[in-house]
N, C-alpha and C. Protein backbone atom coordinates (compact mmCIF):
# COMPACT_ATOMS: atom_id res chain seq x y z
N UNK A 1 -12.98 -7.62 3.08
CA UNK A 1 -11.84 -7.41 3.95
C UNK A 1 -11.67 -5.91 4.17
N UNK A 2 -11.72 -5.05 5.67
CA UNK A 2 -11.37 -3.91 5.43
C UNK A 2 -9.88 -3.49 5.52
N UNK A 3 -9.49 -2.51 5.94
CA UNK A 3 -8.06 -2.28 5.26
C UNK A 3 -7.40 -2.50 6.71
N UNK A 4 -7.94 -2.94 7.62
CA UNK A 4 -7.02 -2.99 8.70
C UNK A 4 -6.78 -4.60 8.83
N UNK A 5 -7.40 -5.70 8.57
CA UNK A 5 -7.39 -7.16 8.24
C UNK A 5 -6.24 -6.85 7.25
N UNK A 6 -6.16 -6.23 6.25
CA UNK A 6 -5.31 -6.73 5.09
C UNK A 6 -4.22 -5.71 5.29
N UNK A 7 -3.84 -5.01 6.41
CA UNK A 7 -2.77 -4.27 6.65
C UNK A 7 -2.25 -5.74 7.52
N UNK A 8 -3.05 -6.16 8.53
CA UNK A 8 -2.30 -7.16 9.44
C UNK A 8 -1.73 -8.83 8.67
N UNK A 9 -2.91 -9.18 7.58
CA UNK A 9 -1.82 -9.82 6.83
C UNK A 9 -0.46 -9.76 6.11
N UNK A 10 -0.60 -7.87 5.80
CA UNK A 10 1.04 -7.78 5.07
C UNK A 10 1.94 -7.61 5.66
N UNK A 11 1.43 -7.38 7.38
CA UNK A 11 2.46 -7.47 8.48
C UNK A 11 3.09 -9.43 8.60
N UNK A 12 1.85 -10.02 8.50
CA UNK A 12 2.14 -11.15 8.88
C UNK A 12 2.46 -12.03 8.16
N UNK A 13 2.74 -11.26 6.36
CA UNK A 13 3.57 -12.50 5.76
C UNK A 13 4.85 -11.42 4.89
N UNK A 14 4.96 -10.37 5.35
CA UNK A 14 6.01 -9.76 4.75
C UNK A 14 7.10 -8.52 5.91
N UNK A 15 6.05 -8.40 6.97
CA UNK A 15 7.10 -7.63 7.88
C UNK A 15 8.63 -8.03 8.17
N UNK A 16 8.67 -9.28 8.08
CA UNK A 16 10.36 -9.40 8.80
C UNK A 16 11.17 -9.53 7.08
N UNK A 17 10.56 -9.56 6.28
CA UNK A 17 11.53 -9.21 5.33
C UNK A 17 11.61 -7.49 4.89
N UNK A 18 10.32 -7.12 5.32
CA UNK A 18 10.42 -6.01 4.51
C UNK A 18 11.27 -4.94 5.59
N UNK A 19 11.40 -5.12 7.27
CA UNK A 19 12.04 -4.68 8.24
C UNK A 19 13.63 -4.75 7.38
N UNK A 20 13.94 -6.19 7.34
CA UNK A 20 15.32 -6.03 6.98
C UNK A 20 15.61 -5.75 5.88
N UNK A 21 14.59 -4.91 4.65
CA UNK A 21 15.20 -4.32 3.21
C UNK A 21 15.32 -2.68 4.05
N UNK A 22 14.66 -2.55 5.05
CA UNK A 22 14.50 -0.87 4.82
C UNK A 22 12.96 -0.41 4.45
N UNK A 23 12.69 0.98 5.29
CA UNK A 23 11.86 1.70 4.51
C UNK A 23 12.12 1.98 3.51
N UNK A 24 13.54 2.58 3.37
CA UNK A 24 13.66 4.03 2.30
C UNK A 24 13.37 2.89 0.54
N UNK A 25 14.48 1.36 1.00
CA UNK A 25 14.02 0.01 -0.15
C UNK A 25 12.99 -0.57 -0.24
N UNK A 26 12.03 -0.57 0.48
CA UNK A 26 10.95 -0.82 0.65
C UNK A 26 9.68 0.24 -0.20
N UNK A 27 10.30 1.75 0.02
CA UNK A 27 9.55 2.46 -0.76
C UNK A 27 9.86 2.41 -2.29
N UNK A 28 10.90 2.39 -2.19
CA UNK A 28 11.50 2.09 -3.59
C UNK A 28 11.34 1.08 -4.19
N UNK A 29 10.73 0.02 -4.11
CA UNK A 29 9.85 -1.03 -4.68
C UNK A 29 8.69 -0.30 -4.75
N UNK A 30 8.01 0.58 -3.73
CA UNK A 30 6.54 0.61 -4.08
C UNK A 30 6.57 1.82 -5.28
N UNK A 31 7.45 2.81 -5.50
CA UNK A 31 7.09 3.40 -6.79
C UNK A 31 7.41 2.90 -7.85
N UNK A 32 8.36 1.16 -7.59
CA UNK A 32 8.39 0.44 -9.05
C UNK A 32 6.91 0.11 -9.17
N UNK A 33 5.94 -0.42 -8.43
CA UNK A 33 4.99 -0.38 -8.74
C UNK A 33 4.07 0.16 -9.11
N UNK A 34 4.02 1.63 -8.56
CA UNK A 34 3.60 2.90 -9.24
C UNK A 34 3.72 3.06 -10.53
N UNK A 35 5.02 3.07 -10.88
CA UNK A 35 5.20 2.40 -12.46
C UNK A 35 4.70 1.71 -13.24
N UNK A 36 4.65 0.88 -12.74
CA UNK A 36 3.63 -0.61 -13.16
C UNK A 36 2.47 -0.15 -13.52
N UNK A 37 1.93 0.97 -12.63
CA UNK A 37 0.50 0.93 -12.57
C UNK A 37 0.02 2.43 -13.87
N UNK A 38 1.31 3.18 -13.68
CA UNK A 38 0.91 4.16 -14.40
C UNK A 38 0.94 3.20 -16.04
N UNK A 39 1.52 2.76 -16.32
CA UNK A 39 2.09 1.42 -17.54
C UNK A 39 0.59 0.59 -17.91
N UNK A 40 -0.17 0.28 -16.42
CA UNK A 40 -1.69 -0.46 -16.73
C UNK A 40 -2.61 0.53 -17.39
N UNK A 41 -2.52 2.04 -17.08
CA UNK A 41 -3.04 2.72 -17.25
C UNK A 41 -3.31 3.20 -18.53
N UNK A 42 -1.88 3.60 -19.37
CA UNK A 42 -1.72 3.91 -20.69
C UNK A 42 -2.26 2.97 -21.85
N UNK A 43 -2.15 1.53 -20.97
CA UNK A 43 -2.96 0.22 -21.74
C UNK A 43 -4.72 0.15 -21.43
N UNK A 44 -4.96 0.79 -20.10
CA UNK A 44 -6.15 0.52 -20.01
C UNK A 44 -6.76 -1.10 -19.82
N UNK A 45 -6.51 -1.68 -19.34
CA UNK A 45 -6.19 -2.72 -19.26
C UNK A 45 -6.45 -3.54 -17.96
N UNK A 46 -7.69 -4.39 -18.17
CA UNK A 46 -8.86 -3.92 -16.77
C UNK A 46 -7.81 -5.33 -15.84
N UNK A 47 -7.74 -6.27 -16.83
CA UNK A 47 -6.81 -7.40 -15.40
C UNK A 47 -5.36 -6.43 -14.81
N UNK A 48 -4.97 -5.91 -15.84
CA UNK A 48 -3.18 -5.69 -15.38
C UNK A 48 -3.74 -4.58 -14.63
N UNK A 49 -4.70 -3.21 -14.56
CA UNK A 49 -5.36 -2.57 -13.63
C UNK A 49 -5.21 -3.16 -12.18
N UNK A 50 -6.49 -4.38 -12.07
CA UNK A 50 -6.49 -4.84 -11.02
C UNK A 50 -5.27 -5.39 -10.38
N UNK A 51 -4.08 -5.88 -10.91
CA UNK A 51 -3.04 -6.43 -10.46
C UNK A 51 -2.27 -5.26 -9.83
N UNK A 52 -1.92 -4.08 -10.37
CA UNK A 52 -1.20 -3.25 -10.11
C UNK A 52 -1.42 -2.70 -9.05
N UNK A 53 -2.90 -1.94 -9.11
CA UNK A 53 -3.74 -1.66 -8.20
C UNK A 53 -3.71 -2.40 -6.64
N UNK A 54 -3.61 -3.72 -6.87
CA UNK A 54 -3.46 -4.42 -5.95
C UNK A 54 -1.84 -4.12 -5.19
N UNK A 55 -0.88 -4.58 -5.78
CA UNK A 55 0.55 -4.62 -5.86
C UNK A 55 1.12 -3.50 -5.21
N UNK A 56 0.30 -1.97 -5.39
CA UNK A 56 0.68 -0.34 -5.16
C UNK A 56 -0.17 -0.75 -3.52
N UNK A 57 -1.09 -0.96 -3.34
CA UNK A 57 -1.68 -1.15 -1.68
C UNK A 57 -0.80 -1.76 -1.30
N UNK A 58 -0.57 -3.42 -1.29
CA UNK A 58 -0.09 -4.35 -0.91
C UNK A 58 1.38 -3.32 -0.73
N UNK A 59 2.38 -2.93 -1.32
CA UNK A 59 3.37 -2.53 -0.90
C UNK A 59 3.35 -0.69 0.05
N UNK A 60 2.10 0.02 -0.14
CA UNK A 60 2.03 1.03 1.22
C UNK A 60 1.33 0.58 2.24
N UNK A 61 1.04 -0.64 2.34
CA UNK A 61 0.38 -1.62 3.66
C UNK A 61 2.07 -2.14 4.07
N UNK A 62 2.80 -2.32 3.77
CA UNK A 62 3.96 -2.65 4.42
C UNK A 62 4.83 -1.12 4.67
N UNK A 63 4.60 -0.28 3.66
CA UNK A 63 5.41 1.05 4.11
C UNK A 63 4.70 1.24 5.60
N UNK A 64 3.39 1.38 5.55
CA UNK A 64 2.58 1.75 6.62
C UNK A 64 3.40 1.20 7.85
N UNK A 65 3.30 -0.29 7.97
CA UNK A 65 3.75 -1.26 8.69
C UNK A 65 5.24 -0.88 9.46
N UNK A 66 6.08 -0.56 8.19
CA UNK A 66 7.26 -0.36 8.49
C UNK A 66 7.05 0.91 9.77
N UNK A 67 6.92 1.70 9.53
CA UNK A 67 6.83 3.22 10.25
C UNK A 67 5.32 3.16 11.27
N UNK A 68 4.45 2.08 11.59
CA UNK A 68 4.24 1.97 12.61
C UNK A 68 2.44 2.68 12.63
N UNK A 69 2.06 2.95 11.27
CA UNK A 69 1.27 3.79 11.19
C UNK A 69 -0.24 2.92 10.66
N UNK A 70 -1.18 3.03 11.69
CA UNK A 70 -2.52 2.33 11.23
C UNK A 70 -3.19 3.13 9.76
N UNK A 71 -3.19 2.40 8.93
CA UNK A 71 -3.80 3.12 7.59
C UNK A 71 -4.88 3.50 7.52
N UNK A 72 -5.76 2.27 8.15
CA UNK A 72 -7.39 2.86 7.99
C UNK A 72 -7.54 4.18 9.52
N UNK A 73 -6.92 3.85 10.07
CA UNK A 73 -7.02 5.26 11.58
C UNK A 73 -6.47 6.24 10.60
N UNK A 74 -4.90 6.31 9.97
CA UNK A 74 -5.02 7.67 9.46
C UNK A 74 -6.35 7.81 8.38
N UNK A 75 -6.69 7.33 7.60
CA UNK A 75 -7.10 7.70 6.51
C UNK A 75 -8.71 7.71 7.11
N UNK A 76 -9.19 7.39 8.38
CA UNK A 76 -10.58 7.56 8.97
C UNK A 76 -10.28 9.23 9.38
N UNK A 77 -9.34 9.72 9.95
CA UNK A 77 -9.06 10.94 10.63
C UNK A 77 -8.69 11.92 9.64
N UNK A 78 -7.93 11.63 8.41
CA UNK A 78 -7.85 12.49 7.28
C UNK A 78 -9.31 12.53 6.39
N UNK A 79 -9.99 12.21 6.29
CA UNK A 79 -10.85 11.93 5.33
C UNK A 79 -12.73 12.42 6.15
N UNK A 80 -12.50 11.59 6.97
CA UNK A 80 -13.74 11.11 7.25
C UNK A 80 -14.00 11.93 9.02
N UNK A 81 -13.39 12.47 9.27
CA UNK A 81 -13.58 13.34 10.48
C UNK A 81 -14.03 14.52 10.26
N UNK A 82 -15.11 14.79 11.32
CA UNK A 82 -15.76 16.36 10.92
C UNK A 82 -14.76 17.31 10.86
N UNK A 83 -15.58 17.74 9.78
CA UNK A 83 -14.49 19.33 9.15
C UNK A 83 -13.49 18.81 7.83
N UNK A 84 -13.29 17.58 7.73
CA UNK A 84 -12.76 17.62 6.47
C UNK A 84 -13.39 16.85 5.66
N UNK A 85 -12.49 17.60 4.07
CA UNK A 85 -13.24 17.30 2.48
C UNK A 85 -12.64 16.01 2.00
């Protein structure tokens, strides 16, 4: 799956809830997960890894969403465009 398929599923099973929490609540779930993940980390801990890991995308695929912004276009143009590292 590349990241623009699995940006349009988190549009298409979480946009109209995540519209009516808010970005600013919406972000604020995703650094509870950040949490989460820094927490998998200190355990090392290859399933709760993958879960978190998962959980931290899955919720900036809806920040993305919210504010209108293609993830894999930015992150092809930040990354992967001549002239940058």
């Amino acid at each position: 799956m590349d990241v623009k398929t699995a940006q349009e599923y988190i549009r298409r099973q979480y946009y109209e809830r995540d519209s009516a929490r808010g970005v600013f609540a919406t972000f604020t779930w995703f650094t509870e997960e950040v949490g989460e993940l820094a927490e998998a980390l200190l355990h090392m801990d290859k399933s709760m890894l993958e879960e978190e890991l998962a959980d931290v995308f899955a919720w900036l695929l809806s920040i993305a969403n919210l504010v209108n912004i293609d993830l894999e276009e930015a992150f092809r143009k930040k990354y992967l465009s001549p002239g940058t590292s």
